[in-house]
PDB file of N, CA and C in Angstrom:
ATOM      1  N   UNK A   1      99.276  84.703 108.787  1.00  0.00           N
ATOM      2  CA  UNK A   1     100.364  85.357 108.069  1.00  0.00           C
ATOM      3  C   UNK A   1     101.639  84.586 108.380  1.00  0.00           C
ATOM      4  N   UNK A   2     102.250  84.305 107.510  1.00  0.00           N
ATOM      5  CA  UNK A   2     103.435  83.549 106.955  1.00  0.00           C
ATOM      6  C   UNK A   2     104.615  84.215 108.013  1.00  0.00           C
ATOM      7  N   UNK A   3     105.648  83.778 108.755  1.00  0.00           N
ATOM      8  CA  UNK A   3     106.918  84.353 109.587  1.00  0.00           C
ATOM      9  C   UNK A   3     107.454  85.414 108.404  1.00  0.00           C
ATOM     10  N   UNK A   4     107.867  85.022 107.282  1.00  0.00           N
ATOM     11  CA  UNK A   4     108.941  86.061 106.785  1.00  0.00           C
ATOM     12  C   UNK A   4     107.730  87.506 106.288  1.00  0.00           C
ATOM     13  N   UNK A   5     106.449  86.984 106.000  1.00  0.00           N
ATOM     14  CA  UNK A   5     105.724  87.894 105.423  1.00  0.00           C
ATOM     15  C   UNK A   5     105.704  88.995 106.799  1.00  0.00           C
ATOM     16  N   UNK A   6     105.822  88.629 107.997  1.00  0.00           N
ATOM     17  CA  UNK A   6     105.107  89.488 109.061  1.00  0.00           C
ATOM     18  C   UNK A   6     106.789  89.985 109.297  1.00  0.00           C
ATOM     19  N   UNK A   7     107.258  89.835 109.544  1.00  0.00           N
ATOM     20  CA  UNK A   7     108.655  90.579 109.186  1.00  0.00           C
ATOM     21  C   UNK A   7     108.994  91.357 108.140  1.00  0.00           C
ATOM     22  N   UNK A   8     108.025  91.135 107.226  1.00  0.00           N
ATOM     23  CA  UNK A   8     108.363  92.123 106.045  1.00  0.00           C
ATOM     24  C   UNK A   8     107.297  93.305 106.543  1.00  0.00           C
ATOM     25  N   UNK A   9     106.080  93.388 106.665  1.00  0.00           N
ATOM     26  CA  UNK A   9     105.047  93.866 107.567  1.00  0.00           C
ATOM     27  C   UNK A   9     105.646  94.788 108.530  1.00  0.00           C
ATOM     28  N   UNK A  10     106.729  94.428 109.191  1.00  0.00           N
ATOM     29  CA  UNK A  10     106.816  95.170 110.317  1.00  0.00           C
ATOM     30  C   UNK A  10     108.105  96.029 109.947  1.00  0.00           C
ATOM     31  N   UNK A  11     109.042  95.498 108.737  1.00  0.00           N
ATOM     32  CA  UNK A  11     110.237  96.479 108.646  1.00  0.00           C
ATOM     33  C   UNK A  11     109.451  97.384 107.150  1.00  0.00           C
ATOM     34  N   UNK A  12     108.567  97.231 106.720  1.00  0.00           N
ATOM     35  CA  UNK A  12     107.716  98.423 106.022  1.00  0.00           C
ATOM     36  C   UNK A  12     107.024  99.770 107.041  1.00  0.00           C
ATOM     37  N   UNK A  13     106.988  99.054 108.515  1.00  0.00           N
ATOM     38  CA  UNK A  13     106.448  99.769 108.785  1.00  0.00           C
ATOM     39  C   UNK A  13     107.459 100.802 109.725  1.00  0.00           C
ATOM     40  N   UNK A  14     108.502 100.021 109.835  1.00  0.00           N
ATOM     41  CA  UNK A  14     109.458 101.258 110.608  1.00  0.00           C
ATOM     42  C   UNK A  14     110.286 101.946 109.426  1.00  0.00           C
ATOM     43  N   UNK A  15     110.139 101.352 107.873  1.00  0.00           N
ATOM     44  CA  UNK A  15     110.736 101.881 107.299  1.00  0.00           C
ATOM     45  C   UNK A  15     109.990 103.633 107.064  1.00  0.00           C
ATOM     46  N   UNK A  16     108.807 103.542 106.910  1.00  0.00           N
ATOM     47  CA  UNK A  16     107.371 104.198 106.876  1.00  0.00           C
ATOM     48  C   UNK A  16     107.489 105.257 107.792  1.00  0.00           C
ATOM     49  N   UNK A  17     107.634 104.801 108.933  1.00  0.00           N
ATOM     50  CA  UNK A  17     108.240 105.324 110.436  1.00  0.00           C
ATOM     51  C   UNK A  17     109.034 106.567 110.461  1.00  0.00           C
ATOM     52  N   UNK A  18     110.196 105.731 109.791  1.00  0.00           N
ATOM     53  CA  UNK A  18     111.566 106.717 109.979  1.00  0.00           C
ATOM     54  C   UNK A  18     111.639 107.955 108.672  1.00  0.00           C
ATOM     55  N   UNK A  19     110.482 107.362 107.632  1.00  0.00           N
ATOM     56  CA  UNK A  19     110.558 108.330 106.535  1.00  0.00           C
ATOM     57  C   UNK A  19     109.468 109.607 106.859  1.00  0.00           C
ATOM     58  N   UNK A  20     108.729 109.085 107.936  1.00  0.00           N
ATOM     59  CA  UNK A  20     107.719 109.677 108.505  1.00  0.00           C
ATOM     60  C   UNK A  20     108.217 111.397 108.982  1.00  0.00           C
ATOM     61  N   UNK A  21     109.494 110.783 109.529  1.00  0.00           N
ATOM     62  CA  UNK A  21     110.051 111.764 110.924  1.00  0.00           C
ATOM     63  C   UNK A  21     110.130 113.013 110.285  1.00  0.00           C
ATOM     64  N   UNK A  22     109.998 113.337 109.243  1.00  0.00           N
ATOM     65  CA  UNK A  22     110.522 114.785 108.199  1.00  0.00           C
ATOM     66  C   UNK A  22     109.541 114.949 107.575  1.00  0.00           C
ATOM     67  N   UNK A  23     108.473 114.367 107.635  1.00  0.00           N
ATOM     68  CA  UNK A  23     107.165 114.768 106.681  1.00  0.00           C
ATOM     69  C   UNK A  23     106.360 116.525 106.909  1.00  0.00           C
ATOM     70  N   UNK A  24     106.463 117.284 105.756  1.00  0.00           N
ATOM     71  CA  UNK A  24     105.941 118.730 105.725  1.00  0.00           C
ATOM     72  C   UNK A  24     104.982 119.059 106.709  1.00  0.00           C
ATOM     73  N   UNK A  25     104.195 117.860 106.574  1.00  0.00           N
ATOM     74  CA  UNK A  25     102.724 118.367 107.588  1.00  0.00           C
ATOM     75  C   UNK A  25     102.946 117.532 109.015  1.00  0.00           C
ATOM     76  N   UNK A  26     103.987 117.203 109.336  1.00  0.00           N
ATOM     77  CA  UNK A  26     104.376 117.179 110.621  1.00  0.00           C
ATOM     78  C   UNK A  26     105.009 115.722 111.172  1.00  0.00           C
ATOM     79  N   UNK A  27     105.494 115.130 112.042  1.00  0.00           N
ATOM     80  CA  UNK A  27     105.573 113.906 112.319  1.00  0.00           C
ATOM     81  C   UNK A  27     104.282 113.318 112.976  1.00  0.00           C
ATOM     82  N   UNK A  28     103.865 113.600 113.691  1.00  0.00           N
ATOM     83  CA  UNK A  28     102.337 113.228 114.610  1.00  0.00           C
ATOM     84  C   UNK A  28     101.531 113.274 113.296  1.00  0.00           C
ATOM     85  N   UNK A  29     101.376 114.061 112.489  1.00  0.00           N
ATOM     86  CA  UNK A  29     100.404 113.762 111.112  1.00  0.00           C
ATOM     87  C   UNK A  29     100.570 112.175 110.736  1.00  0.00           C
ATOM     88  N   UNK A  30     101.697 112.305 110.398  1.00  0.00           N
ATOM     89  CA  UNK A  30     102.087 111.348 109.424  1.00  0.00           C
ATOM     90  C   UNK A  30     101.948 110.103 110.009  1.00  0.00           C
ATOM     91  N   UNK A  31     102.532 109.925 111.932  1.00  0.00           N
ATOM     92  CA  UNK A  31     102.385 108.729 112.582  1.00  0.00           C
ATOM     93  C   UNK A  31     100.935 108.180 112.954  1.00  0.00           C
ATOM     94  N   UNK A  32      99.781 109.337 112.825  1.00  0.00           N
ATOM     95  CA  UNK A  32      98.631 108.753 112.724  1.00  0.00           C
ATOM     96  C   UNK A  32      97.957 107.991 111.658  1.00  0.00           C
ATOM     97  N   UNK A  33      98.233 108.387 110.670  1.00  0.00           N
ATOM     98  CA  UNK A  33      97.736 108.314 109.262  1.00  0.00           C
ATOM     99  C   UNK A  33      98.685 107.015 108.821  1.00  0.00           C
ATOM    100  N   UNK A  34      99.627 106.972 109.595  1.00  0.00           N
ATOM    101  CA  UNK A  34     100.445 105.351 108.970  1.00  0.00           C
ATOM    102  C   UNK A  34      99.653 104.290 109.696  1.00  0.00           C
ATOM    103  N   UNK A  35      99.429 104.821 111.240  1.00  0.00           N
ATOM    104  CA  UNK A  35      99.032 103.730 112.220  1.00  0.00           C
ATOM    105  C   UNK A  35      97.745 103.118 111.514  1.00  0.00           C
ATOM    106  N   UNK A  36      96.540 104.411 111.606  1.00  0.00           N
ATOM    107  CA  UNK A  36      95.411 104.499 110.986  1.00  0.00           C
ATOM    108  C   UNK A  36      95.069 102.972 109.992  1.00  0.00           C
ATOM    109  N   UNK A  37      96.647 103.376 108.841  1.00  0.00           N
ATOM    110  CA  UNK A  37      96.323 102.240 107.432  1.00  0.00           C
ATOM    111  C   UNK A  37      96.443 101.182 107.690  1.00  0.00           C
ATOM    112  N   UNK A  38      97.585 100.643 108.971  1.00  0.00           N
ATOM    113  CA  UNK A  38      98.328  99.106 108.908  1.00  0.00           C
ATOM    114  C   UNK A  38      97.180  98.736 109.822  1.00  0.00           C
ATOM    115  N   UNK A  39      96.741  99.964 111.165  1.00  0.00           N
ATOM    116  CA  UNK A  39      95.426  98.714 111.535  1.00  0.00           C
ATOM    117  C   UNK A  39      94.371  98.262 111.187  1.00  0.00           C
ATOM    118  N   UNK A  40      93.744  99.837 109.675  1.00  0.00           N
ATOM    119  CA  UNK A  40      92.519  99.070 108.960  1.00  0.00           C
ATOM    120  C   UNK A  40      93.229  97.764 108.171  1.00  0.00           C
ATOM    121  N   UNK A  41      94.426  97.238 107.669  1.00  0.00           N
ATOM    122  CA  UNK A  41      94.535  96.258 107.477  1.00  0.00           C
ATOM    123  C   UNK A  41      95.363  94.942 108.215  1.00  0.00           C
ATOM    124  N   UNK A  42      95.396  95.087 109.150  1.00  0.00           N
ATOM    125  CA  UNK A  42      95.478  93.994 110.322  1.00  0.00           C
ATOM    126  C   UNK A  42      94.986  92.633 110.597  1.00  0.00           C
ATOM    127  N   UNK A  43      93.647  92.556 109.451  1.00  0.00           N
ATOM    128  CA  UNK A  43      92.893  91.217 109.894  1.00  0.00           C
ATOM    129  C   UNK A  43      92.802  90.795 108.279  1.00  0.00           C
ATOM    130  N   UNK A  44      93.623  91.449 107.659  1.00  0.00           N
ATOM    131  CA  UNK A  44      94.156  90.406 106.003  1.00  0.00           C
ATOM    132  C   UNK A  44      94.894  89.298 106.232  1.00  0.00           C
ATOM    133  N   UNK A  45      93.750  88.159 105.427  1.00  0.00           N
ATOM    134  CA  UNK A  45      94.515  86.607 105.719  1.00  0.00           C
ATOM    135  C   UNK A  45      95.220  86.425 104.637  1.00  0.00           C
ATOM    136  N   UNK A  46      94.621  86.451 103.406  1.00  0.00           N
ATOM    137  CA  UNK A  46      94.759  86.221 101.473  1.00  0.00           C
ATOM    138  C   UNK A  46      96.705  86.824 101.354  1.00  0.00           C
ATOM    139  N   UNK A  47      97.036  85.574 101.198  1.00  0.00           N
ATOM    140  CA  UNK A  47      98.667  86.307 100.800  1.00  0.00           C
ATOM    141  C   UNK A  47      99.015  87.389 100.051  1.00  0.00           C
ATOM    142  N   UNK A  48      97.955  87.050  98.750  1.00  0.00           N
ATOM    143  CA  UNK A  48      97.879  87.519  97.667  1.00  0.00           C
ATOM    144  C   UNK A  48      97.556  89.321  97.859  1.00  0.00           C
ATOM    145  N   UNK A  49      96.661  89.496  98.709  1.00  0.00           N
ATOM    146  CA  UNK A  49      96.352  90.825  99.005  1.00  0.00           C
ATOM    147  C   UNK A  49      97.263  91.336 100.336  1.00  0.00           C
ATOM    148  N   UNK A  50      98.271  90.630 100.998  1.00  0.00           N
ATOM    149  CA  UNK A  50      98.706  91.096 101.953  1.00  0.00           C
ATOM    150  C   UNK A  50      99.968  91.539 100.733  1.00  0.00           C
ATOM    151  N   UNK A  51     100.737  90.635  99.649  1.00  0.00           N
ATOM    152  CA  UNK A  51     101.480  90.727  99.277  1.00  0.00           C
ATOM    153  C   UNK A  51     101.372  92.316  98.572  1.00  0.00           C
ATOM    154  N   UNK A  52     100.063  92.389  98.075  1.00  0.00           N
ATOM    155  CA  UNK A  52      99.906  93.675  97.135  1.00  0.00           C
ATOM    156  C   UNK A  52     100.221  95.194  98.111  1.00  0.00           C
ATOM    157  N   UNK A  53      99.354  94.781  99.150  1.00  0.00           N
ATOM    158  CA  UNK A  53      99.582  96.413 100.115  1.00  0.00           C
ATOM    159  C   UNK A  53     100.791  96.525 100.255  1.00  0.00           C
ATOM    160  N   UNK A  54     101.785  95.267 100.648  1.00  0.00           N
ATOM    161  CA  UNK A  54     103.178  95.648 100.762  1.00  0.00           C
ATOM    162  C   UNK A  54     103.821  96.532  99.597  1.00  0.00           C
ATOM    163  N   UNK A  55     103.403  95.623  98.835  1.00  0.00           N
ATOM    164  CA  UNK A  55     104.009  96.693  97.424  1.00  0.00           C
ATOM    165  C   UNK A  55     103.629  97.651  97.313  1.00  0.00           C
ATOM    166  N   UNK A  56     102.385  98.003  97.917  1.00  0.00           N
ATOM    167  CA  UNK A  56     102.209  99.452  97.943  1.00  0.00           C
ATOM    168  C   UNK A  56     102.454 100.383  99.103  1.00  0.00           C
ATOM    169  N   UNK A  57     102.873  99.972  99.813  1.00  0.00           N
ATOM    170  CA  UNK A  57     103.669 100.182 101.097  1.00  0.00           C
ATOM    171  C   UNK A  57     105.123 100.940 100.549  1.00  0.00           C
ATOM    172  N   UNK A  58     105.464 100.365  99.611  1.00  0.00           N
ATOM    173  CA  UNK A  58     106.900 100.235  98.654  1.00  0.00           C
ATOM    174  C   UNK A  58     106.715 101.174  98.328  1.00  0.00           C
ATOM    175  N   UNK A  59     105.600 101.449  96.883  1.00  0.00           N
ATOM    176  CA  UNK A  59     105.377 102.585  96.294  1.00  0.00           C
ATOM    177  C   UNK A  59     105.396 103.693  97.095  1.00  0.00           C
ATOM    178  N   UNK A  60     104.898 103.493  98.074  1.00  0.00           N
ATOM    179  CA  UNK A  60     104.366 104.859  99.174  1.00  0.00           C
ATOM    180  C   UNK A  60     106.498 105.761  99.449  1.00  0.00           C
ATOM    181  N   UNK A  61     106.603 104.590 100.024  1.00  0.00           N
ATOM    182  CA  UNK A  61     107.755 104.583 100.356  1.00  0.00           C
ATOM    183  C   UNK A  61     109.022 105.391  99.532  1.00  0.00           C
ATOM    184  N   UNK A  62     108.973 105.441  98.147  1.00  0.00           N
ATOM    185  CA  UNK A  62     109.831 105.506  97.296  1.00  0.00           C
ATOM    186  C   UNK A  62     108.829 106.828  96.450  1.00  0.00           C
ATOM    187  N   UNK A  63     107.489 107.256  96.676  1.00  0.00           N
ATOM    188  CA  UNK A  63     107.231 108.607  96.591  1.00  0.00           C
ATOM    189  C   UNK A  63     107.813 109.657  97.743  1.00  0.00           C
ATOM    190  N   UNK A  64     107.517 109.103  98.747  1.00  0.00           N
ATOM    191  CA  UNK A  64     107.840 110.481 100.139  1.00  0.00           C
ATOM    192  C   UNK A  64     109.438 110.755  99.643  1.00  0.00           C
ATOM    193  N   UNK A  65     110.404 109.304  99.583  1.00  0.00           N
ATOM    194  CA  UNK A  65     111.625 109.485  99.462  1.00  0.00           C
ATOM    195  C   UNK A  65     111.801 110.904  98.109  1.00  0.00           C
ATOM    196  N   UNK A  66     111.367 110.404  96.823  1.00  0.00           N
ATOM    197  CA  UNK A  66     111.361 111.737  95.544  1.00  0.00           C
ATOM    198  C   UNK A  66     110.640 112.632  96.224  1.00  0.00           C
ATOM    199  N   UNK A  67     109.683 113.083  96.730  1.00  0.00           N
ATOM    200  CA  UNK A  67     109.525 114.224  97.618  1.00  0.00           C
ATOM    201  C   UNK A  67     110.777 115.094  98.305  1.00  0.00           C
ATOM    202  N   UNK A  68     111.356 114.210  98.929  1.00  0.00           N
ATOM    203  CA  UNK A  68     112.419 114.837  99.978  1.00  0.00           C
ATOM    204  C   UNK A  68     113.272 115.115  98.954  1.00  0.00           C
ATOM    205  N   UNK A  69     114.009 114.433  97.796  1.00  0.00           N
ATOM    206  CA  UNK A  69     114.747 115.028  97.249  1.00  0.00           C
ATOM    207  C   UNK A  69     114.394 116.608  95.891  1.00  0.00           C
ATOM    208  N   UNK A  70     112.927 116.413  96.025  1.00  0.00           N
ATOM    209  CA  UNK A  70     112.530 117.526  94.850  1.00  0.00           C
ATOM    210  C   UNK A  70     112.992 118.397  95.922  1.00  0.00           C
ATOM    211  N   UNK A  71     112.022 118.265  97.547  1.00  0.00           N
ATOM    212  CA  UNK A  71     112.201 119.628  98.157  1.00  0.00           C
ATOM    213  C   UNK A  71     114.113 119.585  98.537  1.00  0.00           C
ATOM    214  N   UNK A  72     114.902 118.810  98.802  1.00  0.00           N
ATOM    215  CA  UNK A  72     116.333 119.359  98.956  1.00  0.00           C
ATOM    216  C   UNK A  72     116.873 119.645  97.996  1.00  0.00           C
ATOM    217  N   UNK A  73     116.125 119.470  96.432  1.00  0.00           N
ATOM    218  CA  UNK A  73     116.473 120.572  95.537  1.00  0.00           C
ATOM    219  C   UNK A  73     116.225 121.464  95.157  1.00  0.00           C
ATOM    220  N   UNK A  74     115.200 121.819  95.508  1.00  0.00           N
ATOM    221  CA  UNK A  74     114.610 123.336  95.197  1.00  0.00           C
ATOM    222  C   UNK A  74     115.463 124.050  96.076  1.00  0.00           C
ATOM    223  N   UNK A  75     115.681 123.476  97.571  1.00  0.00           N
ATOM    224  CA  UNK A  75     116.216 124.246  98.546  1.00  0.00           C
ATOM    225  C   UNK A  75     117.776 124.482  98.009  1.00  0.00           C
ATOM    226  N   UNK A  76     118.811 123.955  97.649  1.00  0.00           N
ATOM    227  CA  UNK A  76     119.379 124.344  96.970  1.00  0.00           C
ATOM    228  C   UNK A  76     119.752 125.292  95.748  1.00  0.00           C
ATOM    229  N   UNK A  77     118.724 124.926  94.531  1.00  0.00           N
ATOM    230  CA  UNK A  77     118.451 125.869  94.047  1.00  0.00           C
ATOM    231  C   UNK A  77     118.419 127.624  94.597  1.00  0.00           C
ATOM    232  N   UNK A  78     117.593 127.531  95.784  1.00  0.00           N
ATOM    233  CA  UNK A  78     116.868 128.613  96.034  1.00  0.00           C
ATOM    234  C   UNK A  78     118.876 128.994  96.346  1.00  0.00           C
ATOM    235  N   UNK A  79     119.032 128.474  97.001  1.00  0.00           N
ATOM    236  CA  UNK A  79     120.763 128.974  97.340  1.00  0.00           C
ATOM    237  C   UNK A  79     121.548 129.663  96.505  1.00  0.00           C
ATOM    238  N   UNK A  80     121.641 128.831  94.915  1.00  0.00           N
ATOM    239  CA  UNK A  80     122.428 129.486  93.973  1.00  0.00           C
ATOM    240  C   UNK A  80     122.313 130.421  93.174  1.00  0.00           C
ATOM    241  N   UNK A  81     120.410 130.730  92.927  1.00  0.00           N
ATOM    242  CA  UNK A  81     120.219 131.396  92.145  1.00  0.00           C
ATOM    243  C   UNK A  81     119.621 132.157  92.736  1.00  0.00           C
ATOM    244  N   UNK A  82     119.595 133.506  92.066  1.00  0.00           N
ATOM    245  CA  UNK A  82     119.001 134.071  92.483  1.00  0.00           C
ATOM    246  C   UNK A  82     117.046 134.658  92.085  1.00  0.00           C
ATOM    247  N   UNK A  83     116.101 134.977  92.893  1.00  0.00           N
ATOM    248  CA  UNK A  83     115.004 135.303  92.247  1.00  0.00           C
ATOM    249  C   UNK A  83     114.838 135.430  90.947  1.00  0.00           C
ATOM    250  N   UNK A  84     115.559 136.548  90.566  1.00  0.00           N
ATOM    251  CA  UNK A  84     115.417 137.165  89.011  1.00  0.00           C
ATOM    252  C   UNK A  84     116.085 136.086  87.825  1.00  0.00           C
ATOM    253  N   UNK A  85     117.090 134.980  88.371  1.00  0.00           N
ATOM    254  CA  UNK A  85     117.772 134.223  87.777  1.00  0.00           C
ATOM    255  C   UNK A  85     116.606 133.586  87.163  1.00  0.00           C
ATOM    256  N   UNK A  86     116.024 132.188  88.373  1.00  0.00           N
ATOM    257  CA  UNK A  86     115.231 131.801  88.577  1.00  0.00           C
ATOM    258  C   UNK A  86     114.052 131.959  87.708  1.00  0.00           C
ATOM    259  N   UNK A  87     113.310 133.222  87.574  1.00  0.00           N
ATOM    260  CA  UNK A  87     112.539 133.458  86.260  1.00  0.00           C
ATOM    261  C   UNK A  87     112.914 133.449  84.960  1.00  0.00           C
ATOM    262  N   UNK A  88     114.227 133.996  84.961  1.00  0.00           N
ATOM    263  CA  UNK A  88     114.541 134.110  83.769  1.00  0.00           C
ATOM    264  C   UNK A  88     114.714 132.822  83.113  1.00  0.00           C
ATOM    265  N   UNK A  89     115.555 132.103  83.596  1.00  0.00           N
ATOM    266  CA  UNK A  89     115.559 130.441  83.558  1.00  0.00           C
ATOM    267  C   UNK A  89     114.020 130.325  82.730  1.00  0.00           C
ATOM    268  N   UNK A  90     113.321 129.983  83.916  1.00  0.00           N
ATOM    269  CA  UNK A  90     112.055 129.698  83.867  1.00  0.00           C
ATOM    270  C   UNK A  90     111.503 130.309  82.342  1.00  0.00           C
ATOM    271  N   UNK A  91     111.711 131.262  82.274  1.00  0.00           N
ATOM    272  CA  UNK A  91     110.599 131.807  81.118  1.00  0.00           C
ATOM    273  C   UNK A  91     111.253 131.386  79.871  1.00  0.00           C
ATOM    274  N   UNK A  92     113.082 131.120  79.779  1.00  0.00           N
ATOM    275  CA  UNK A  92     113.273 130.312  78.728  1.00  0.00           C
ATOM    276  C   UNK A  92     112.989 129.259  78.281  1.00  0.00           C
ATOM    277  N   UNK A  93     112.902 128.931  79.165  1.00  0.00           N
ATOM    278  CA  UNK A  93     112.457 126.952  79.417  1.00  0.00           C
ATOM    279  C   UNK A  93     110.754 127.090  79.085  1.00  0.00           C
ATOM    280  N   UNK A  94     110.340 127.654  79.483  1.00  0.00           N
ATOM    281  CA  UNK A  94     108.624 127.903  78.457  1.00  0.00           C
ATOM    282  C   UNK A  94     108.683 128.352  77.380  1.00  0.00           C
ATOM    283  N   UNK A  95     109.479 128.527  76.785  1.00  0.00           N
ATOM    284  CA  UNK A  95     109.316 129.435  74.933  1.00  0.00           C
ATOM    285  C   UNK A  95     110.269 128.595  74.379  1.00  0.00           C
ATOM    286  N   UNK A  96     110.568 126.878  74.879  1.00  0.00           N
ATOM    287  CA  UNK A  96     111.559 126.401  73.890  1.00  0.00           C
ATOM    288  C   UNK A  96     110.559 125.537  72.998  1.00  0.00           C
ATOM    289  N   UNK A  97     110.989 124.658  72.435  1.00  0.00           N
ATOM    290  CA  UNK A  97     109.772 124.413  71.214  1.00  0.00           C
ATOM    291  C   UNK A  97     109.569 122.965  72.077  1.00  0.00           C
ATOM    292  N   UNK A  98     110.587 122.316  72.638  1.00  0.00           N
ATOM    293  CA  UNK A  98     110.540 121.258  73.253  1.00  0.00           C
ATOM    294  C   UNK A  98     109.329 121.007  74.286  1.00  0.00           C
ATOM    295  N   UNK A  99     109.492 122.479  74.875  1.00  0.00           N
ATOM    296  CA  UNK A  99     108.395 122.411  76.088  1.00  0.00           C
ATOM    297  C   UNK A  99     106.809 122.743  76.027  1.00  0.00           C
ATOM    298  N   UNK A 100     106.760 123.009  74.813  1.00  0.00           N
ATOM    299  CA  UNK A 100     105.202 123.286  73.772  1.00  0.00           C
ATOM    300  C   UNK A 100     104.580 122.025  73.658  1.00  0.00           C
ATOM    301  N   UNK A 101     105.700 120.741  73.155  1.00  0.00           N
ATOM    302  CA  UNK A 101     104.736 119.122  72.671  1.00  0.00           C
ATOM    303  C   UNK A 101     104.869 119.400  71.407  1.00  0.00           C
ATOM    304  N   UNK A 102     105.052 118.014  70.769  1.00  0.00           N
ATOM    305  CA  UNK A 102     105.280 117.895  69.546  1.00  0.00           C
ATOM    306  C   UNK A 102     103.915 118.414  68.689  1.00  0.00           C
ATOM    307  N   UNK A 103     102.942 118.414  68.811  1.00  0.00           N
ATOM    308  CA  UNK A 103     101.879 118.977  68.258  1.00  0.00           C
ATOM    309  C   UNK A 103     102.169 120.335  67.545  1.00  0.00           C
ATOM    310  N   UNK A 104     102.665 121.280  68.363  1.00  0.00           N
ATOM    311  CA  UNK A 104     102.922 122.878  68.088  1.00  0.00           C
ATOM    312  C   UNK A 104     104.049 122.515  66.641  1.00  0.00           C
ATOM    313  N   UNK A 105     105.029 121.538  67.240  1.00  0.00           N
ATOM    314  CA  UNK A 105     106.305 121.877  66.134  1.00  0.00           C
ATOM    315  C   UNK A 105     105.725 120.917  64.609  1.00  0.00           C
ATOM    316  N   UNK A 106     104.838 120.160  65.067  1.00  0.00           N
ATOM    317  CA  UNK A 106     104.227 118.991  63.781  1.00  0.00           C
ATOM    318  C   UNK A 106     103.519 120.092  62.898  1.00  0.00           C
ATOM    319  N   UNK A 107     102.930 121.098  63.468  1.00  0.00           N
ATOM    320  CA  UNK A 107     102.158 121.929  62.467  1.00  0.00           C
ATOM    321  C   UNK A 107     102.813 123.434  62.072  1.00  0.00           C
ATOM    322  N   UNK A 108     104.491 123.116  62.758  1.00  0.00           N
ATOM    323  CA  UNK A 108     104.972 124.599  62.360  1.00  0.00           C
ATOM    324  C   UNK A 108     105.922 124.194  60.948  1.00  0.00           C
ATOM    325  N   UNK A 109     106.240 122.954  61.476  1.00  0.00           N
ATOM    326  CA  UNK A 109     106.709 122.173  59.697  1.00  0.00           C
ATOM    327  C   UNK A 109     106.089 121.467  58.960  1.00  0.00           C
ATOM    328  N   UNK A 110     104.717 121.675  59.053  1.00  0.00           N
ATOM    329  CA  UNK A 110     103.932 121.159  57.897  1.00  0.00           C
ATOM    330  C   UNK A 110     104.406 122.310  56.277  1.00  0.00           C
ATOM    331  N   UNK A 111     104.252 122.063  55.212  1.00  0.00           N
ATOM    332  CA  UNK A 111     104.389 123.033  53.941  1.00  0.00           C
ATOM    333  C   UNK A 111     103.038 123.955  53.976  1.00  0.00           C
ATOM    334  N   UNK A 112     103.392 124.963  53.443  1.00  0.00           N
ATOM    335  CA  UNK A 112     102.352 126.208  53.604  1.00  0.00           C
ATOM    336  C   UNK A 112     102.208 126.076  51.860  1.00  0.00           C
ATOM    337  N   UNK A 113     101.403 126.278  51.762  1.00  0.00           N
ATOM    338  CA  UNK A 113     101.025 126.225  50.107  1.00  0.00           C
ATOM    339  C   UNK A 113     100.347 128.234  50.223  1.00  0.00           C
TER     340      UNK A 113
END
């Protein structure tokens, strides 16, 4: 493995690390299950496939991150509104025509003979 590649290798993995520290199902979950992946792949020579896990290292990376922000918005949410709000919202937002798919509205303006 290439100097800059194993430096990239190793700041994926504290990046991984530090996104770790807040994970739902615990930090010790998460620090096993990271360790677990980078040492089943430890003995990758092929650039080509070291290059790909990184990127998916990335991906990984930039899901947990939209995680944390769905849940610090719901948690917010939960702040402003209230329960009954909350549904009500909700049940408008299911009866708009938008949220049906164009299918429902393609056959509500077809001509009726």
């Amino acid at each position: 493995m290439s100097t800059p590649t194993r430096y990239r290798v190793i700041a994926l993995y504290k990046q991984l690390s530090y996104l770790g520290r807040e994970y739902p199902a615990g930090a010790d979950y998460f620090h096993k299950k990271l360790k677990g992946a980078f040492l089943k792949n430890k003995d990758l020579s092929d650039p080509a496939e070291i290059q790909k896990r990184i990127d998916l290292g990335d991906y990984v990376c930039k899901e947990i991150e939209a995680m944390y922000h769905i849940n610090k918005y719901r948690a917010m949410k939960k702040r402003y509104y209230e329960d009954a709000e909350v549904g009500n919202i909700q049940a408008k937002l299911e009866n708009t025509n938008w949220a049906q798919g164009a299918s429902s509205s393609a056959t509500s303006s077809s001509p009726q003979q």
